[in-house]
N, C-alpha and C. Protein backbone atom coordinates (compact mmCIF):
# COMPACT_ATOMS: atom_id res chain seq x y z
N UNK A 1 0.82 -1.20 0.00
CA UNK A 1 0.00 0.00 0.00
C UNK A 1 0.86 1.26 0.00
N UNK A 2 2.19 1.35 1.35
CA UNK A 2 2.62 2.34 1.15
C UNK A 2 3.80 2.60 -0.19
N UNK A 3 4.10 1.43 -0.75
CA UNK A 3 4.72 1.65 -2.15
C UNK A 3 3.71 2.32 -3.25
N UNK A 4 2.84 1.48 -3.27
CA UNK A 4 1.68 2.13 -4.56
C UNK A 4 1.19 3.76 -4.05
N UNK A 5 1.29 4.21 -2.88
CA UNK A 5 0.77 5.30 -2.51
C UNK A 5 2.36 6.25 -2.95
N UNK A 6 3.33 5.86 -2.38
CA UNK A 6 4.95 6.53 -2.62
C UNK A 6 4.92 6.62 -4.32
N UNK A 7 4.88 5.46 -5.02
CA UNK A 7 5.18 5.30 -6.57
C UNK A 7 4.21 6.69 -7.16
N UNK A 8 3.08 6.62 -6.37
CA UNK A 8 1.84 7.82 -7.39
C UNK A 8 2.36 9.17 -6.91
N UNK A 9 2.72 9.51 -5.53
CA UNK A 9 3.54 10.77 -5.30
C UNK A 9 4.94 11.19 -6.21
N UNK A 10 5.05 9.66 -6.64
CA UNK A 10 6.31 10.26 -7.56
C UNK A 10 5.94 10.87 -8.85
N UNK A 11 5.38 10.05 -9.31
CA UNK A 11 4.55 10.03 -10.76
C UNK A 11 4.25 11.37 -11.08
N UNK A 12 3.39 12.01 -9.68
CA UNK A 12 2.57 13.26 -9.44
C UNK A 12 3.77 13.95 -9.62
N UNK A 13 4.74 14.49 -8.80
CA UNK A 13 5.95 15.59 -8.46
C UNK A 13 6.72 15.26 -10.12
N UNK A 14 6.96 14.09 -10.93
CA UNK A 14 7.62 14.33 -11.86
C UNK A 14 6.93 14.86 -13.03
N UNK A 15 5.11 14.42 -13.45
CA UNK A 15 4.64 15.27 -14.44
C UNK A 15 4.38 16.81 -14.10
N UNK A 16 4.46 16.98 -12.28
CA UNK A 16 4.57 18.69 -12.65
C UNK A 16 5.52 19.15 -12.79
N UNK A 17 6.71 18.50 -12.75
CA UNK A 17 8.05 19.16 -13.02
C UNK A 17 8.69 18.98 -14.59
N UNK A 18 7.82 18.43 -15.26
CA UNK A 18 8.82 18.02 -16.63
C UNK A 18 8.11 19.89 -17.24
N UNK A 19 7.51 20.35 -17.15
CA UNK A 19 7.30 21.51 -18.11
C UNK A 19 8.48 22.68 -18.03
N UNK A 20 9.49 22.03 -16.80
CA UNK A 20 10.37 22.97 -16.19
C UNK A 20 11.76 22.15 -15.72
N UNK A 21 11.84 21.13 -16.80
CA UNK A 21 12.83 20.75 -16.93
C UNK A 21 13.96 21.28 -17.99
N UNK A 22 13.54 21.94 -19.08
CA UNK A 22 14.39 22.38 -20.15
C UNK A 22 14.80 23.80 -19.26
N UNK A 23 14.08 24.47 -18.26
CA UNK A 23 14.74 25.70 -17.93
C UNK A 23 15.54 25.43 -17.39
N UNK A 24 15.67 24.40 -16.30
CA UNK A 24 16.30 24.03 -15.19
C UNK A 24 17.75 23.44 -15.58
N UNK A 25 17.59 22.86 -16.88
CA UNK A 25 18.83 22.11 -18.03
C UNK A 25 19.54 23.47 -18.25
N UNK A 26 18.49 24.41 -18.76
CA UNK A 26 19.54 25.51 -19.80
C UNK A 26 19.82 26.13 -18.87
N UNK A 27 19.44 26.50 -17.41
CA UNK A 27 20.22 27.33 -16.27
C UNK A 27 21.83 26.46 -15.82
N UNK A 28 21.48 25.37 -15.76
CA UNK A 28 22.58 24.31 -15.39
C UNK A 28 24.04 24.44 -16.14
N UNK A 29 23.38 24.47 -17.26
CA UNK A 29 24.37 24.70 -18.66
C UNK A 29 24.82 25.85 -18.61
N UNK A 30 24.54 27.24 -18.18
CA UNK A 30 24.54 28.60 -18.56
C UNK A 30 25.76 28.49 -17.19
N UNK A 31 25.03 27.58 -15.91
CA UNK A 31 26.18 27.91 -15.13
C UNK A 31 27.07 27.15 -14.54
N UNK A 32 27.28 26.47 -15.10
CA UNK A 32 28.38 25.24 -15.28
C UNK A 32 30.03 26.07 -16.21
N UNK A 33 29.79 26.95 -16.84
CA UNK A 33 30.08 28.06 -17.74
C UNK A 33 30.89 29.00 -16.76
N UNK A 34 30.56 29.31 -15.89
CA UNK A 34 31.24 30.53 -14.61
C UNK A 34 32.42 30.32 -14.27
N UNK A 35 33.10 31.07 -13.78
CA UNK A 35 34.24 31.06 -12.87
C UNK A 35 34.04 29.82 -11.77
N UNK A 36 32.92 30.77 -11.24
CA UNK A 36 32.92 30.33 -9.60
C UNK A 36 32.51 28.41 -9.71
N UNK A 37 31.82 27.99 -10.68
CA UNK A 37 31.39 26.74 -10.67
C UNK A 37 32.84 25.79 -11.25
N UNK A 38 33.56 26.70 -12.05
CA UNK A 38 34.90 25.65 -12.47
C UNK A 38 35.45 25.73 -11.12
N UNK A 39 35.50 26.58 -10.52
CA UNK A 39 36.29 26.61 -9.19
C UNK A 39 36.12 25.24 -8.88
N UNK A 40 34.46 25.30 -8.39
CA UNK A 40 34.04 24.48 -7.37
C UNK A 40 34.19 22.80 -7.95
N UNK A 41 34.29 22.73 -9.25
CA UNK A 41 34.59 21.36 -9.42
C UNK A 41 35.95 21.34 -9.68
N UNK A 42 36.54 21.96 -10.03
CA UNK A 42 37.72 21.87 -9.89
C UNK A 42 38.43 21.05 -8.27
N UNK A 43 38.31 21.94 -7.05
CA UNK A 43 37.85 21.43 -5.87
C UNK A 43 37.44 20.34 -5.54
N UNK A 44 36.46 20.18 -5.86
CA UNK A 44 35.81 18.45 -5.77
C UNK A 44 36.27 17.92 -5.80
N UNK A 45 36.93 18.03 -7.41
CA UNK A 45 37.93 16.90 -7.97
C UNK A 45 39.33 16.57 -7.19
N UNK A 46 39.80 17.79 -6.99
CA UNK A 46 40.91 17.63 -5.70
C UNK A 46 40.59 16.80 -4.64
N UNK A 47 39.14 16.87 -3.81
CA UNK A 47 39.07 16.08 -2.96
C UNK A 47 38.55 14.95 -3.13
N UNK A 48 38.32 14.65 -4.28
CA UNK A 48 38.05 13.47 -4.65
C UNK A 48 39.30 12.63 -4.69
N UNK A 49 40.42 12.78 -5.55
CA UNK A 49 41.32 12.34 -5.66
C UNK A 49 41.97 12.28 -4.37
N UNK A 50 42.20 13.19 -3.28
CA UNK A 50 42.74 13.03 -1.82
C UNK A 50 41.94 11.76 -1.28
N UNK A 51 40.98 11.49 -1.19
CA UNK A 51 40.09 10.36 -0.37
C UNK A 51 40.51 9.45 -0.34
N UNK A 52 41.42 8.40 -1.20
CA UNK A 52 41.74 7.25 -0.60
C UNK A 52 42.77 7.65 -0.02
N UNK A 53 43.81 8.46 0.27
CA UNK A 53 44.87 8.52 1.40
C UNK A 53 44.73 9.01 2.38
N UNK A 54 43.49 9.82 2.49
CA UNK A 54 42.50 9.91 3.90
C UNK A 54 42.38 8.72 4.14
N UNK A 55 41.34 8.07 3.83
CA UNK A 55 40.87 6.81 4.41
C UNK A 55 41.78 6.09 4.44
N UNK A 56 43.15 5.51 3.83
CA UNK A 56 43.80 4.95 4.85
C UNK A 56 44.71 5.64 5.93
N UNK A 57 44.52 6.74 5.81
CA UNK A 57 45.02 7.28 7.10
C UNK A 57 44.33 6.98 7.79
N UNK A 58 42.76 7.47 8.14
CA UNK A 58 41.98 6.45 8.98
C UNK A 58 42.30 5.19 9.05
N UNK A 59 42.58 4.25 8.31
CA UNK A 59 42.52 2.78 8.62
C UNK A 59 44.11 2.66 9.68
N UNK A 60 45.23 3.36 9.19
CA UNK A 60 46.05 3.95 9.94
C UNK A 60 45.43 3.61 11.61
N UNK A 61 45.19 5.10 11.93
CA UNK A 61 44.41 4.93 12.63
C UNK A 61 43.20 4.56 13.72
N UNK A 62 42.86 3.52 13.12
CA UNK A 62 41.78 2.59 13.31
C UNK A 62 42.86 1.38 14.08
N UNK A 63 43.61 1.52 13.51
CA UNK A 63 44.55 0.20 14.03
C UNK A 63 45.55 0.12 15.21
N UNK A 64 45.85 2.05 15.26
CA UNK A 64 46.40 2.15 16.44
C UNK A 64 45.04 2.51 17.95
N UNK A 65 44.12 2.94 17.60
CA UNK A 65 43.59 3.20 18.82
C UNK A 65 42.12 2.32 18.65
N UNK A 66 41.85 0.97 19.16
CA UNK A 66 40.54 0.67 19.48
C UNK A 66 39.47 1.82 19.44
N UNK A 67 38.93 2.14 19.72
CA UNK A 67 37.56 2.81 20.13
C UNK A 67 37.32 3.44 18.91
N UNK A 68 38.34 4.28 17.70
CA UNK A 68 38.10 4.66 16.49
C UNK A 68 37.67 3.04 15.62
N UNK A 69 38.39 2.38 16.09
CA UNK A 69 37.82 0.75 15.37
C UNK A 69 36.87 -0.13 15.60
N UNK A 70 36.09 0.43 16.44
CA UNK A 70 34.20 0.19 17.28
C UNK A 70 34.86 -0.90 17.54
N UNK A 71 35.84 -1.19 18.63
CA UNK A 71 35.51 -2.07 19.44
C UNK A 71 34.65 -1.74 20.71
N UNK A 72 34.51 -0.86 21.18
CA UNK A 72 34.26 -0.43 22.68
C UNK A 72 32.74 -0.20 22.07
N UNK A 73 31.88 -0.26 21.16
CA UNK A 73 30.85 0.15 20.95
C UNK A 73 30.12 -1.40 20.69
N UNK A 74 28.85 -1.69 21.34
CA UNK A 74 27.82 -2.19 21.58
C UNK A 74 26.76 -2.46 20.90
């Protein structure tokens, strides 16, 4: 019941939104284009690429102190 009731709320929210999908595309596009948005993926991408030597620094980590390695947790 609560799937068939969830599935029709979707249904509903996506045919009122398709009439305002091409604006929402050509704003995306217009600002994907900026300074400030190359910045920001630019960025991303930096921390994207940092993440696995974070995380094994955590695992690092994890190995010297129990309680970061849920042992002490229940």
């Amino acid at each position: 019941m609560l799937i068939r009731l969830l599935g029709g709320a979707v249904a509903s929210m996506l045919e009122n939104a398709a009439p305002y999908v091409p604006i929402i595309k050509a704003t995306a596009a217009g600002a994907e284009q900026t300074e400030i948005a190359k910045a920001i993926k630019e960025r991303i991408d930096k921390f994207s690429e940092s993440m696995p030597i974070f995380m094994k620094a955590l695992d690092e980590l994890r190995s010297l102190h129990p309680f970061i390695g849920g042992e002490l947790i229940r």
